[in-house]
C-alpha atoms as a PDB file:
ATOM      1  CA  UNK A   1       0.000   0.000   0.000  1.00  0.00           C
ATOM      2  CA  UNK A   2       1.516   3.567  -0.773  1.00  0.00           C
ATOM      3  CA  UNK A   3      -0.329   5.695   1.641  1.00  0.00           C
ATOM      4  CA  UNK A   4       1.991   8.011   1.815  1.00  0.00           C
ATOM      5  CA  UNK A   5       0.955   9.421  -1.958  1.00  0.00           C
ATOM      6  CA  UNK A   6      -2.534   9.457  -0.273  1.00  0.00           C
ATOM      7  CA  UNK A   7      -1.873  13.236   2.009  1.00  0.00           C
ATOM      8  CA  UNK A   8      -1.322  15.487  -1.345  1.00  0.00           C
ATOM      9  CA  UNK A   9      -4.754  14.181  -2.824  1.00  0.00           C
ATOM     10  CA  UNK A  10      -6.601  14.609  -0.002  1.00  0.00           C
ATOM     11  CA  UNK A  11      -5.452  17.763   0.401  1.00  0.00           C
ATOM     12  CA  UNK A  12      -5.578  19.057  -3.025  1.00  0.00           C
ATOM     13  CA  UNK A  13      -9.733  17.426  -2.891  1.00  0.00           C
ATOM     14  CA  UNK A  14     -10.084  19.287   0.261  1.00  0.00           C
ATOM     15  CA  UNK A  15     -11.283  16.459   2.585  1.00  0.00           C
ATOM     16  CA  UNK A  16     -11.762  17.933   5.878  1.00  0.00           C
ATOM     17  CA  UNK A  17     -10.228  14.366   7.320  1.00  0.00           C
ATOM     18  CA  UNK A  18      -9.960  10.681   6.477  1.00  0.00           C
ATOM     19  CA  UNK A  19      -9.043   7.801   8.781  1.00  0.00           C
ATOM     20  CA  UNK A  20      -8.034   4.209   7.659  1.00  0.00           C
ATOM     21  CA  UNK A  21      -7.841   1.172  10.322  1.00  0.00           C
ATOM     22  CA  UNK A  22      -6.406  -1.878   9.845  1.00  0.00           C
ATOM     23  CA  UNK A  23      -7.022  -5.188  12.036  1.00  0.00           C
ATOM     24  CA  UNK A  24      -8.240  -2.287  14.581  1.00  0.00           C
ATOM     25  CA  UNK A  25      -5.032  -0.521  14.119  1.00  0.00           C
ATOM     26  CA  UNK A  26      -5.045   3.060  13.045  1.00  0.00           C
ATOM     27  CA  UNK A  27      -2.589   2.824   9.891  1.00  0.00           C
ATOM     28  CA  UNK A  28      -3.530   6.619   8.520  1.00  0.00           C
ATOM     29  CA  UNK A  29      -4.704   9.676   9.861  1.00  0.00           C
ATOM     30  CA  UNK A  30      -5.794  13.146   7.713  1.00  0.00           C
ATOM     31  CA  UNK A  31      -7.169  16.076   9.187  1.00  0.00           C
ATOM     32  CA  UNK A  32      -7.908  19.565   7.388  1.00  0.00           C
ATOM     33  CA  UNK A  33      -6.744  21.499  10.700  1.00  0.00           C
ATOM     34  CA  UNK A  34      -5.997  20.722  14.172  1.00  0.00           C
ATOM     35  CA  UNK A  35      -9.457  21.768  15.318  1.00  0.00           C
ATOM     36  CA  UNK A  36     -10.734  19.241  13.151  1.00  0.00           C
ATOM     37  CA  UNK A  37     -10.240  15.604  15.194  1.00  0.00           C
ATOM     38  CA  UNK A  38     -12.113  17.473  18.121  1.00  0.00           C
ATOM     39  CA  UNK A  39     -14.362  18.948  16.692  1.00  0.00           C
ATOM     40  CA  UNK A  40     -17.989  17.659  15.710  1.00  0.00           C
ATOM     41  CA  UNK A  41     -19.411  18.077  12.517  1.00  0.00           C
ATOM     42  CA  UNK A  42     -22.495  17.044  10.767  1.00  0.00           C
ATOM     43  CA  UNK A  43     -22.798  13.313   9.478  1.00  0.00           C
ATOM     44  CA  UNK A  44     -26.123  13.715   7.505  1.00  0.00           C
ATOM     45  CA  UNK A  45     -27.275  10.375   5.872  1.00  0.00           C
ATOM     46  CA  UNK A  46     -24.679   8.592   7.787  1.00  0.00           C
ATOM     47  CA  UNK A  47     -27.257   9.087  10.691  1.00  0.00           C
ATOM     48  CA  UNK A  48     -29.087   6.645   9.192  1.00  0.00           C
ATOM     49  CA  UNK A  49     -26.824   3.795   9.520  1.00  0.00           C
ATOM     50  CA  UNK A  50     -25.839   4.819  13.049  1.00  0.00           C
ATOM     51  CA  UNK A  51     -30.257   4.167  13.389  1.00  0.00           C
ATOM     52  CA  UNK A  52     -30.325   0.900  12.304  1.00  0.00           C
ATOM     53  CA  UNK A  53     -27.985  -0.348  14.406  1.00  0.00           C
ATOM     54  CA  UNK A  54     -29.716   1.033  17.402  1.00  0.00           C
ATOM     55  CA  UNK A  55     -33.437  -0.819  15.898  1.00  0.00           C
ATOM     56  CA  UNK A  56     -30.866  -3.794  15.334  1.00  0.00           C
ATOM     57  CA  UNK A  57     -29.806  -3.691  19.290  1.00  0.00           C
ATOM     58  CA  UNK A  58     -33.381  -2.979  19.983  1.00  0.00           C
ATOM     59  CA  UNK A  59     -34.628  -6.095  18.197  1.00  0.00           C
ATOM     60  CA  UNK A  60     -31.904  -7.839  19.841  1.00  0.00           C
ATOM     61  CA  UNK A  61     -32.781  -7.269  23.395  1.00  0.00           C
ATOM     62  CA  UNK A  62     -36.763  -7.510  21.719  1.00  0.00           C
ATOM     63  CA  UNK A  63     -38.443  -4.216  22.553  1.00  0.00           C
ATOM     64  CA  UNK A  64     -38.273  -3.824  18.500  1.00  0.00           C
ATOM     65  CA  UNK A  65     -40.573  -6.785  16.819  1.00  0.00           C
ATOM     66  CA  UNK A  66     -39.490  -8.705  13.814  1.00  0.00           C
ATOM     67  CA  UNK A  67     -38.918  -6.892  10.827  1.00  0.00           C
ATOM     68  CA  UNK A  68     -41.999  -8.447   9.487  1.00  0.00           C
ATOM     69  CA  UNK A  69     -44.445  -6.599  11.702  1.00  0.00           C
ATOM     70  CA  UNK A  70     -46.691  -4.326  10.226  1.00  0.00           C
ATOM     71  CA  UNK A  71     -45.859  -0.536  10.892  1.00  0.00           C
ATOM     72  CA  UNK A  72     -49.468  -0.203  12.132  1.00  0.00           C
ATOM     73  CA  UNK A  73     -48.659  -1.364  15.349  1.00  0.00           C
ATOM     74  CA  UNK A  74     -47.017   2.023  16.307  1.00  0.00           C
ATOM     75  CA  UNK A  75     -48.944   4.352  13.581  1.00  0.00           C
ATOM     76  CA  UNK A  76     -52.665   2.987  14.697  1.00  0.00           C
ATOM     77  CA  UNK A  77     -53.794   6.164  12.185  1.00  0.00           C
ATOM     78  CA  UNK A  78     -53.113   4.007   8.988  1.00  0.00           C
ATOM     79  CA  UNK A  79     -55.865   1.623  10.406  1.00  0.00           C
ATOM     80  CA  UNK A  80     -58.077   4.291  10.989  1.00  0.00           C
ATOM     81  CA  UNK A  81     -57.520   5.634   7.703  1.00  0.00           C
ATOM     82  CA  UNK A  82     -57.828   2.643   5.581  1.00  0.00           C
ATOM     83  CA  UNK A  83     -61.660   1.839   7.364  1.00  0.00           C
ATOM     84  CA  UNK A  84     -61.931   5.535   6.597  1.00  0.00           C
ATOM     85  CA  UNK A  85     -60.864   4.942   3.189  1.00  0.00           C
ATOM     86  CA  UNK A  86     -63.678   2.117   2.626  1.00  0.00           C
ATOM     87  CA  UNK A  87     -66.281   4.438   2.917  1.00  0.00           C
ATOM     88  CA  UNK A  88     -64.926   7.790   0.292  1.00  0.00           C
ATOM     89  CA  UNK A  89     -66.309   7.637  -2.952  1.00  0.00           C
ATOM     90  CA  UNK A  90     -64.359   6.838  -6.538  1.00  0.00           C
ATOM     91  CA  UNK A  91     -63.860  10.307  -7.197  1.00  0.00           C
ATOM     92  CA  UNK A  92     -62.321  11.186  -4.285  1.00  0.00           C
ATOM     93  CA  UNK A  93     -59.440   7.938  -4.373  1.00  0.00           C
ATOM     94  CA  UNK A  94     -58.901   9.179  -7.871  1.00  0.00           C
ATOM     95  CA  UNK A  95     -58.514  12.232  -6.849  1.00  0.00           C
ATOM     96  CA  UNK A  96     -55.332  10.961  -4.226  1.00  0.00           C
ATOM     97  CA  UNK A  97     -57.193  12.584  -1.352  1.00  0.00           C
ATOM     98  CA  UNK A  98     -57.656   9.880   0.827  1.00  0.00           C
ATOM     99  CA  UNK A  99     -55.269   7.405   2.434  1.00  0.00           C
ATOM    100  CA  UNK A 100     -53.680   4.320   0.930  1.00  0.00           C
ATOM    101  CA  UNK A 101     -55.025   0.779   2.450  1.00  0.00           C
ATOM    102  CA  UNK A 102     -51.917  -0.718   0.882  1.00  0.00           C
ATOM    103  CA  UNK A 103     -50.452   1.278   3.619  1.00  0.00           C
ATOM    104  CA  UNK A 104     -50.825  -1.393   6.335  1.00  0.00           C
ATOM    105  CA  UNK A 105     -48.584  -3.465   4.514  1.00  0.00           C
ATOM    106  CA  UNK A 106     -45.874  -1.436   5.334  1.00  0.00           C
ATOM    107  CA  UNK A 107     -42.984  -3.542   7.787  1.00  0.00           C
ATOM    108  CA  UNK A 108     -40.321  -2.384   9.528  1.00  0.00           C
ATOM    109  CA  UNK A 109     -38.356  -4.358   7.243  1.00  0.00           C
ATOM    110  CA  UNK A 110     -39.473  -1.634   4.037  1.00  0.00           C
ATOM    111  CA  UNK A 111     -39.214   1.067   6.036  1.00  0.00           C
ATOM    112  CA  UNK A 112     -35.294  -0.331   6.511  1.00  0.00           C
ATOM    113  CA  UNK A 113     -34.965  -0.868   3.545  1.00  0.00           C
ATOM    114  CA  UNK A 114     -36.750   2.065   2.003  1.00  0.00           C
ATOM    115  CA  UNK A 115     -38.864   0.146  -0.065  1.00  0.00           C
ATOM    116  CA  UNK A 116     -42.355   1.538   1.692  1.00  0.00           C
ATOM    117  CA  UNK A 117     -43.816   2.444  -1.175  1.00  0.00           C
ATOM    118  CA  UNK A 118     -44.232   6.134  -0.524  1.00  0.00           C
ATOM    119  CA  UNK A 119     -43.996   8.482  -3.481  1.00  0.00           C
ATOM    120  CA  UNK A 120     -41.168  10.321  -2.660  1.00  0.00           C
ATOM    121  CA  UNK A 121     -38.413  12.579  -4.370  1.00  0.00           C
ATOM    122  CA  UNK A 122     -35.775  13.142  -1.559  1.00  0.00           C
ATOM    123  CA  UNK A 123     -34.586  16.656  -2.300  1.00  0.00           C
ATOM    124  CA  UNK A 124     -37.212  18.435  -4.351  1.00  0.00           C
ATOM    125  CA  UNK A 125     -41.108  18.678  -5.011  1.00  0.00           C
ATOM    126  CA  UNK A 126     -43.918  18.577  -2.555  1.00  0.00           C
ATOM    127  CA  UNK A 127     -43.389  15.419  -0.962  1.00  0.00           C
ATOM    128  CA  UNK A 128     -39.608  15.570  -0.194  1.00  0.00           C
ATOM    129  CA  UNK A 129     -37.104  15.769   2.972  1.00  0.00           C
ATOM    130  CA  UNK A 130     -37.174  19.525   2.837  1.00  0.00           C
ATOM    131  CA  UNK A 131     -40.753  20.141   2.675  1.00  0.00           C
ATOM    132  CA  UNK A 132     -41.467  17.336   5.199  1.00  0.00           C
ATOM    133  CA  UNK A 133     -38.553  19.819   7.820  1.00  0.00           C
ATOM    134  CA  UNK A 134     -41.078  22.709   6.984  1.00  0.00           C
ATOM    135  CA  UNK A 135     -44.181  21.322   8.884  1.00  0.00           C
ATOM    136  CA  UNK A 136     -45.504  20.959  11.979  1.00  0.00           C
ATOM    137  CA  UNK A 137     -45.565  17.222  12.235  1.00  0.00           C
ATOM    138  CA  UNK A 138     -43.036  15.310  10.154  1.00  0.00           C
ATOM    139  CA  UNK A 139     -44.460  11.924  11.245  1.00  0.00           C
ATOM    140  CA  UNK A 140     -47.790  13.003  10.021  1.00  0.00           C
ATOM    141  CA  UNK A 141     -46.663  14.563   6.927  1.00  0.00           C
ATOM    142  CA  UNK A 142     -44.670  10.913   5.698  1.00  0.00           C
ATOM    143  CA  UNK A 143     -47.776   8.502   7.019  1.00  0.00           C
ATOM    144  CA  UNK A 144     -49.995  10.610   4.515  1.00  0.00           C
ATOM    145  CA  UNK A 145     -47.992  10.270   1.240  1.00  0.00           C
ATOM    146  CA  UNK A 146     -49.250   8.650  -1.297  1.00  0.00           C
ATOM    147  CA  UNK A 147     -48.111   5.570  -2.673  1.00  0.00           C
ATOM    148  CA  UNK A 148     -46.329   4.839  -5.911  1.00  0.00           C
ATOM    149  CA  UNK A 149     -45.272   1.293  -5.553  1.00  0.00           C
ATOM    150  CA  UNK A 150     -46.353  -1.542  -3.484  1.00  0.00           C
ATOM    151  CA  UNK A 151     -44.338  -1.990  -0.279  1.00  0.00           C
ATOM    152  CA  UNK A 152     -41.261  -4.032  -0.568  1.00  0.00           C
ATOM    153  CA  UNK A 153     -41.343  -3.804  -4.395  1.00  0.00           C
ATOM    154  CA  UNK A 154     -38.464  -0.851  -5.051  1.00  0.00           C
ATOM    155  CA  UNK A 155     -36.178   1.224  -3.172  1.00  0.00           C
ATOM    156  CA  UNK A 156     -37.106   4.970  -3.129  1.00  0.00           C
ATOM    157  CA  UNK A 157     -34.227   6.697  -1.111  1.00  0.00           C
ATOM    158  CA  UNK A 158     -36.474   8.377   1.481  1.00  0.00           C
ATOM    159  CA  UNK A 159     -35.492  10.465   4.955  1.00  0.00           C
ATOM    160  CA  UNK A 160     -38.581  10.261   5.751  1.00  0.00           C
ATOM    161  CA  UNK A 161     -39.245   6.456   6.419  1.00  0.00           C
ATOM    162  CA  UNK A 162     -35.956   6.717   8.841  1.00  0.00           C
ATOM    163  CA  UNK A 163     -37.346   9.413  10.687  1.00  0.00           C
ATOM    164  CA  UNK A 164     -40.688   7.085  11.228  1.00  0.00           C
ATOM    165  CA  UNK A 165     -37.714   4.632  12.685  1.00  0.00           C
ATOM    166  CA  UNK A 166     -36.989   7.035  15.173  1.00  0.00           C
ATOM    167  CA  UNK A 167     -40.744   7.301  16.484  1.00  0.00           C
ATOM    168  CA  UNK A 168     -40.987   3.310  16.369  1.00  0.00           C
ATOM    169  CA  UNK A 169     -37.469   2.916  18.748  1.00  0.00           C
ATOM    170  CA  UNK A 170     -38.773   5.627  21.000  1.00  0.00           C
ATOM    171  CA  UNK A 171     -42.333   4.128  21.387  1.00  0.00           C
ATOM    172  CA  UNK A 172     -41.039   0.821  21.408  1.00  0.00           C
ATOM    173  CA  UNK A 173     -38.201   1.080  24.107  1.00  0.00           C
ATOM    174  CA  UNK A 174     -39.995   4.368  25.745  1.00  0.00           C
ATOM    175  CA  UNK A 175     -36.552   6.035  25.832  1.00  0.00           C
ATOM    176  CA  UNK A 176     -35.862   8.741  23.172  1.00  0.00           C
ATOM    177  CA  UNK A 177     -33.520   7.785  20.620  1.00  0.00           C
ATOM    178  CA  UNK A 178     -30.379   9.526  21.644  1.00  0.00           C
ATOM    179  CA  UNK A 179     -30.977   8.586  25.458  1.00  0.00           C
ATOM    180  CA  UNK A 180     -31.313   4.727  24.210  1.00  0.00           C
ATOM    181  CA  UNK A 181     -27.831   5.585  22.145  1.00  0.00           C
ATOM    182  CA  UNK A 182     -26.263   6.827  25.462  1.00  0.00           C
ATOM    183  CA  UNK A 183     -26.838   3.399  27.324  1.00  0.00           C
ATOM    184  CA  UNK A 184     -26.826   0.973  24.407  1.00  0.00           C
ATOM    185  CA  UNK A 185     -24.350   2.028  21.825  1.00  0.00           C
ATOM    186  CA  UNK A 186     -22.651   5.535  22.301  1.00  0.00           C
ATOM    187  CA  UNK A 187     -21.848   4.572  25.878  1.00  0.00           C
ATOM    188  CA  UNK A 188     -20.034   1.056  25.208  1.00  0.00           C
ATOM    189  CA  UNK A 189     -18.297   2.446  22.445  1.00  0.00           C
ATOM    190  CA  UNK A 190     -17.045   5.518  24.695  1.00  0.00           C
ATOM    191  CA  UNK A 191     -18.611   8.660  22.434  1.00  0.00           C
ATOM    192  CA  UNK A 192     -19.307  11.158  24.781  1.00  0.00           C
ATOM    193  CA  UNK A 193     -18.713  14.563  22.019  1.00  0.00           C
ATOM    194  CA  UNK A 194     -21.915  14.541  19.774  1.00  0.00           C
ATOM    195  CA  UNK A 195     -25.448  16.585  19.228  1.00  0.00           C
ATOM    196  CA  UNK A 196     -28.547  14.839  17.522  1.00  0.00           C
ATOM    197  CA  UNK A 197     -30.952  16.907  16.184  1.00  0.00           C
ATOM    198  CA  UNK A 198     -34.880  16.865  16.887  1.00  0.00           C
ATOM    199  CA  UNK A 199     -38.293  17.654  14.976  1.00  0.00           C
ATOM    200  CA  UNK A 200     -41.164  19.490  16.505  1.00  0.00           C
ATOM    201  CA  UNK A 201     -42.392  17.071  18.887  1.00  0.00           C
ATOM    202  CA  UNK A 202     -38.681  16.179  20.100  1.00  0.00           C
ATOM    203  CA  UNK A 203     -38.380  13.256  18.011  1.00  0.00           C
ATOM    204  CA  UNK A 204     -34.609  12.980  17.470  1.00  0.00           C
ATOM    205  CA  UNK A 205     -34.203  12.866  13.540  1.00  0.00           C
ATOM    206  CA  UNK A 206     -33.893   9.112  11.809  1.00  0.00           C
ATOM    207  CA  UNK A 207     -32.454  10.325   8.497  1.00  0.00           C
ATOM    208  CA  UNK A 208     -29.451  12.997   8.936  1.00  0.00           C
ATOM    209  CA  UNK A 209     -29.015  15.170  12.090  1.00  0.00           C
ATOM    210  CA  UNK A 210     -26.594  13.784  14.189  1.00  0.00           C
ATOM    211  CA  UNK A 211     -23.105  15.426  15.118  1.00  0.00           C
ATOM    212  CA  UNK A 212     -19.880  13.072  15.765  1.00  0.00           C
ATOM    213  CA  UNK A 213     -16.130  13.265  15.461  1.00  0.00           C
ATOM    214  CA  UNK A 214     -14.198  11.616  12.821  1.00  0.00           C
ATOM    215  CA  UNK A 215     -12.553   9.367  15.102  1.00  0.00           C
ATOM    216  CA  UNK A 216     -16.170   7.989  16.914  1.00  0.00           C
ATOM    217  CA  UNK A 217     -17.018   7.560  13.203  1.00  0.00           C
ATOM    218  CA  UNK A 218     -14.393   5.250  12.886  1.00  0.00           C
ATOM    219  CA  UNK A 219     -15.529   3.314  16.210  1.00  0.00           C
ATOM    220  CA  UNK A 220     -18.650   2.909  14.516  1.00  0.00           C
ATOM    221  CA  UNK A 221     -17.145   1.316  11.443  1.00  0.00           C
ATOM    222  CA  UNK A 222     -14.970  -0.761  13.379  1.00  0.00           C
ATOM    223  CA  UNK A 223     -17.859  -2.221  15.187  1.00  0.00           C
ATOM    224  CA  UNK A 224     -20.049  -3.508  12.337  1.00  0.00           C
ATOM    225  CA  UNK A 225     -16.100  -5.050  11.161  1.00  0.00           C
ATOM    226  CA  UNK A 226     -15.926  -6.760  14.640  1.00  0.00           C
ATOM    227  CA  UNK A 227     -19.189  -8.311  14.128  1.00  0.00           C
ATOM    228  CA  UNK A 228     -21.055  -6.027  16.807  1.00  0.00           C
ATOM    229  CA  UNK A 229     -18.544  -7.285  19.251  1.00  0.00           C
ATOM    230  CA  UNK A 230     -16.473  -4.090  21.409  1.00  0.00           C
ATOM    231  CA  UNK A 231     -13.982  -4.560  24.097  1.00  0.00           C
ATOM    232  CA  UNK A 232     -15.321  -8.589  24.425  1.00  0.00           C
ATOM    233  CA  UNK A 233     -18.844  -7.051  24.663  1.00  0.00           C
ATOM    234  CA  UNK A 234     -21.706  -8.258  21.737  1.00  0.00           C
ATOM    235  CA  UNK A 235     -23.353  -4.606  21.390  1.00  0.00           C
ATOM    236  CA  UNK A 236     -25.258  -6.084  18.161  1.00  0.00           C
ATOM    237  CA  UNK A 237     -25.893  -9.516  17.436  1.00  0.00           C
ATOM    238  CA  UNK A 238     -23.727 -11.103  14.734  1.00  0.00           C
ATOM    239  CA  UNK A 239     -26.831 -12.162  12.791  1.00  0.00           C
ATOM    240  CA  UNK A 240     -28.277  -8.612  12.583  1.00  0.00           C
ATOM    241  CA  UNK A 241     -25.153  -7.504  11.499  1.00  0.00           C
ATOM    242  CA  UNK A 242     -25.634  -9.603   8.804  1.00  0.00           C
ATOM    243  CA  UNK A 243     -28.863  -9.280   7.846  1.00  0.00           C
ATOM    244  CA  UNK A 244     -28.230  -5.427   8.399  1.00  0.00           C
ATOM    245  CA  UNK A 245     -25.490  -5.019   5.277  1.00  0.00           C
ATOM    246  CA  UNK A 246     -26.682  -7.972   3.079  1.00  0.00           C
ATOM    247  CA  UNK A 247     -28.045  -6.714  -0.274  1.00  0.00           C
ATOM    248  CA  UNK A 248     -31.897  -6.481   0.050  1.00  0.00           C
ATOM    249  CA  UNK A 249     -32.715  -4.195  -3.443  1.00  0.00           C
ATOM    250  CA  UNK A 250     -30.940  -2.588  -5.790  1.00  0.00           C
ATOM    251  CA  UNK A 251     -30.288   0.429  -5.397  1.00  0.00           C
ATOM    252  CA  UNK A 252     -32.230   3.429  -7.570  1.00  0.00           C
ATOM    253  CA  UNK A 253     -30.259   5.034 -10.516  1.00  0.00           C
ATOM    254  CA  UNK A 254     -28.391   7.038 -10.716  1.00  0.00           C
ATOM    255  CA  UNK A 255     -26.697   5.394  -7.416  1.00  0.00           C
ATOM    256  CA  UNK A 256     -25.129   2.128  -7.919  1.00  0.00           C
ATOM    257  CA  UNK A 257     -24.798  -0.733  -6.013  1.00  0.00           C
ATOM    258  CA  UNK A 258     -27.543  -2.465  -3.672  1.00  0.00           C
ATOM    259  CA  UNK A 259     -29.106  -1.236  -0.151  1.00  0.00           C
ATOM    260  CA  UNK A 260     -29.773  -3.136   2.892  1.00  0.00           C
ATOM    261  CA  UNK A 261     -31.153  -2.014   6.303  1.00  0.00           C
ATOM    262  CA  UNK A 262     -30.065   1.890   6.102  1.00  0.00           C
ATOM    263  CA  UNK A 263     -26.542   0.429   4.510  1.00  0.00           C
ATOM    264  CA  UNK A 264     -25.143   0.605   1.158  1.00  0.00           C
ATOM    265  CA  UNK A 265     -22.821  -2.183  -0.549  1.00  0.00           C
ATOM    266  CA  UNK A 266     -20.901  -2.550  -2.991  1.00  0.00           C
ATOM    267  CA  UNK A 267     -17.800  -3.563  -4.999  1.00  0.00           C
ATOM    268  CA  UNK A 268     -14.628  -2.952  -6.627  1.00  0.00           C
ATOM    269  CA  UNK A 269     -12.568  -5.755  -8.370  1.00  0.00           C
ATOM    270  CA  UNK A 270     -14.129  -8.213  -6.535  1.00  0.00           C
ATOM    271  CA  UNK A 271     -13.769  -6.390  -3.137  1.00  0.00           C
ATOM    272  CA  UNK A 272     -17.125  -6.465  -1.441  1.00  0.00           C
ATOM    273  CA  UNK A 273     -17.607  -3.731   0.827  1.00  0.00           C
ATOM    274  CA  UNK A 274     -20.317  -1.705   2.756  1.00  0.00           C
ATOM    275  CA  UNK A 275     -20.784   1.491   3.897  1.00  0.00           C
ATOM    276  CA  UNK A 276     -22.464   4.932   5.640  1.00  0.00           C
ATOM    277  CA  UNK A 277     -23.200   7.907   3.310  1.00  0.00           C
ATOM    278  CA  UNK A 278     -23.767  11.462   4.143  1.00  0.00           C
ATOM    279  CA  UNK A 279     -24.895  14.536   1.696  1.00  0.00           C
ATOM    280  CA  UNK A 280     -21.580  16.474   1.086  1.00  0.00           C
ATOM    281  CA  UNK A 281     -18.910  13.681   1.441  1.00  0.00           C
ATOM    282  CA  UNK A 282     -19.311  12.071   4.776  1.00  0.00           C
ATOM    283  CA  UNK A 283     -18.539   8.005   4.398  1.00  0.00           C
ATOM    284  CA  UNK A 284     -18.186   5.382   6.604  1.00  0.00           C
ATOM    285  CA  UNK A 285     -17.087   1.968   4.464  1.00  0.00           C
ATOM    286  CA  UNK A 286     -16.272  -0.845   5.768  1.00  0.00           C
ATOM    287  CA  UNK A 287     -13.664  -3.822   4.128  1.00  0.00           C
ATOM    288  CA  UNK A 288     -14.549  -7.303   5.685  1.00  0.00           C
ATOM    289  CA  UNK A 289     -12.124  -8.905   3.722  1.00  0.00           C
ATOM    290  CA  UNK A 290      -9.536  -6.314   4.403  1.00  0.00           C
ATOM    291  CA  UNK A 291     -10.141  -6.062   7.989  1.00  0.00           C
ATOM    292  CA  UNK A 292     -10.600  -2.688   6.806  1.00  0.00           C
ATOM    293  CA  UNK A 293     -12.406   0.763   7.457  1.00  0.00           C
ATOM    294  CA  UNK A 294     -12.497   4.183   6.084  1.00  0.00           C
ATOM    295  CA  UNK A 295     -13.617   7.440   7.180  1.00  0.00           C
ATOM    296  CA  UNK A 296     -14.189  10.462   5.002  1.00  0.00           C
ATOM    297  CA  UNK A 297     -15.320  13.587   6.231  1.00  0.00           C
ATOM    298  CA  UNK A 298     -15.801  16.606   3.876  1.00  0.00           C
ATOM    299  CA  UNK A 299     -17.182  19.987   4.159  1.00  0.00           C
ATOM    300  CA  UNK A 300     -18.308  20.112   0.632  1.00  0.00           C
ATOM    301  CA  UNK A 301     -22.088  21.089  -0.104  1.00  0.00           C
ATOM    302  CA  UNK A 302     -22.068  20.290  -4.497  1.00  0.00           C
ATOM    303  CA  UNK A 303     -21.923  16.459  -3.580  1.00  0.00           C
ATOM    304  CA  UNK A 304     -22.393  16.646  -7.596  1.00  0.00           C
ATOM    305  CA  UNK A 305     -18.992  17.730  -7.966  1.00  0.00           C
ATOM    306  CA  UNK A 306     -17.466  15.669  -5.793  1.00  0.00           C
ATOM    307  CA  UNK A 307     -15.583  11.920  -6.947  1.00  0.00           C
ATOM    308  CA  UNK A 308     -16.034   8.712  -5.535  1.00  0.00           C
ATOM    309  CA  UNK A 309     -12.486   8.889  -3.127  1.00  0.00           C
ATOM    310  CA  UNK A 310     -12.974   5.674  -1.963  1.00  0.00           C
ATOM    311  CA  UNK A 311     -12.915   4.333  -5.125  1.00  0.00           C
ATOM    312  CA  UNK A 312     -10.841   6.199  -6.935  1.00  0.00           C
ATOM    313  CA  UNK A 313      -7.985   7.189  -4.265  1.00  0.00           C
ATOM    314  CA  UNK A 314      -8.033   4.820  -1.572  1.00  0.00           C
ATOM    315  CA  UNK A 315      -9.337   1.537  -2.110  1.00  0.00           C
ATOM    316  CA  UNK A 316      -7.254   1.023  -5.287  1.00  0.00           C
ATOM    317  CA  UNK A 317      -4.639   1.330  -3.112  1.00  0.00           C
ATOM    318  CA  UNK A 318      -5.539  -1.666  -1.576  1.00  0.00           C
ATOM    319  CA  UNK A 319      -5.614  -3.774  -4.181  1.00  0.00           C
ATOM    320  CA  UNK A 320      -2.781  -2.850  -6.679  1.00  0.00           C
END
């Protein structure tokens, strides 16, 4: 491996820090500044991977039913809805004024795996991540979507399915999210530095919103390599981790690759790998067969602009 060449690059693509571990050794360390290894920064999307593995812990210990359970155990509405629904008039389902039935199909599993069903374009239009921030009831503003595919037949890359993780864990476990994080993750894996974001009725946020260090990001990673095991603790069962990061759908274009529960994976040159993504250039990947992981951090905003470092810079390096 040259990782020496690796410094230049990232400076010259103006990471604000990477990190690479190796057998849970530390084998490369790249910070913008000195500020920046203390200081916490927004993770975005990778929040959503730090999620599942709190539902996975949650299932584990089994306040958080099988995947398979219908999300109408916590969101009783949907079944008051769909009997509503039964009684509105052709016109008015035409119309998309009404609720969904199909709706109480919906699993934990989709919601996971983002394949609820919800029509949903992410990061423009009226039922998108942005709008959904600008109203009084997120919760309320996803369950009332319409639908534009059956549950569990496409993935639809959606912040606002994770978000209806968050209410599940906190109903389920009656601890809000970042207090069950504190006991059952953060504090086992010794992060202490973060902030986690909240919606209007103190939900913390499911899809983006949480604050961590480079270094705890790393933790993270090395976790999910060590099976769920830290320190000769099981924080995660080794079955959820592997149900967590297997491919469950592919994933929608333009993004490549598959999507499991709130993971990505993928592969280069026959390198299987799997991995946390934030808006703006904030990774966490993860190289079983490398005993590998890699953290990016960026401060970029034009993720458009941006490469794929991973793949271009760093894993290659790997494998020459």
């Amino acid at each position: 491996m040259k990782l020496t060449s690796l410094p230049a690059s990232l400076a010259e693509l103006k990471l604000r820090s990477c990190l690479i571990s190796k057998q849970g050794q530390l084998i490369f360390e790249y910070y913008k500044d000195t500020n920046t290894p203390v200081q916490i920064a927004k993770i975005n999307s990778c929040t959503k991977s730090i999620l599942s593995a709190l539902v996975c812990i949650a299932m584990d210990q089994g306040a958080v039913p099988p995947p398979e359970t219908a999300i109408s155990k916590y969101f009783p509405e949907l079944v008051v809805k769909a009997k509503y629904d039964g009684i509105q008039t052709d016109e008015q389902s035409a119309a998309g004024k009404i609720s969904d039935a199909r709706k109480l199909d919906i699993t934990i599993d989709h919601l996971l795996t983002m394949s609820a069903g919800f029509d949903w374009t992410e990061f423009g239009g009226q039922n998108s991540f942005p709008k959904m921030t600008r109203t009084p009831d997120w919760i309320d503003f996803v369950l009332n979507q319409s639908l534009s595919d059956l549950p569990g037949a496409r993935m639809e890359y959606n912040s606002g399915v994770s978000h209806l993780l968050s209410a599940i864990l906190v109903q389920a476990t009656g601890l809000s999210v970042a207090e069950f994080a504190d006991k059952h993750l953060f504090g086992p894996l010794g992060i202490e530095s973060y902030k986690w974001e909240t919606d209007p009725q103190g939900f913390h946020t499911g899809g983006f919103g949480l604050w961590l260090r480079p270094a705890d990001m790393l933790k993270f990673g090395q976790l999910y390599l060590q099976q769920g095991i830290w320190e000769n603790q099981q924080i995660i069962s080794s079955e959820l981790i592997a149900r967590s990061v297997k491919p469950a759908l592919s994933a929608e274009a333009p993004r490549r690759g598959f999507y499991g529960w709130h993971w990505w994976v993928d592969s280069l040159s026959s390198i299987d790998y799997f991995y946390a993504r934030g808006f703006g250039g904030q990774f966490i990947h993860i190289i079983p067969s490398l005993e590998t992981v890699v953290v990016q951090t960026h401060d970029n905003r034009k993720e458009k602009e941006q490469p794929d470092i991973f793949r271009e810079y760093i894993l290659p390096l790997f494998i020459e």
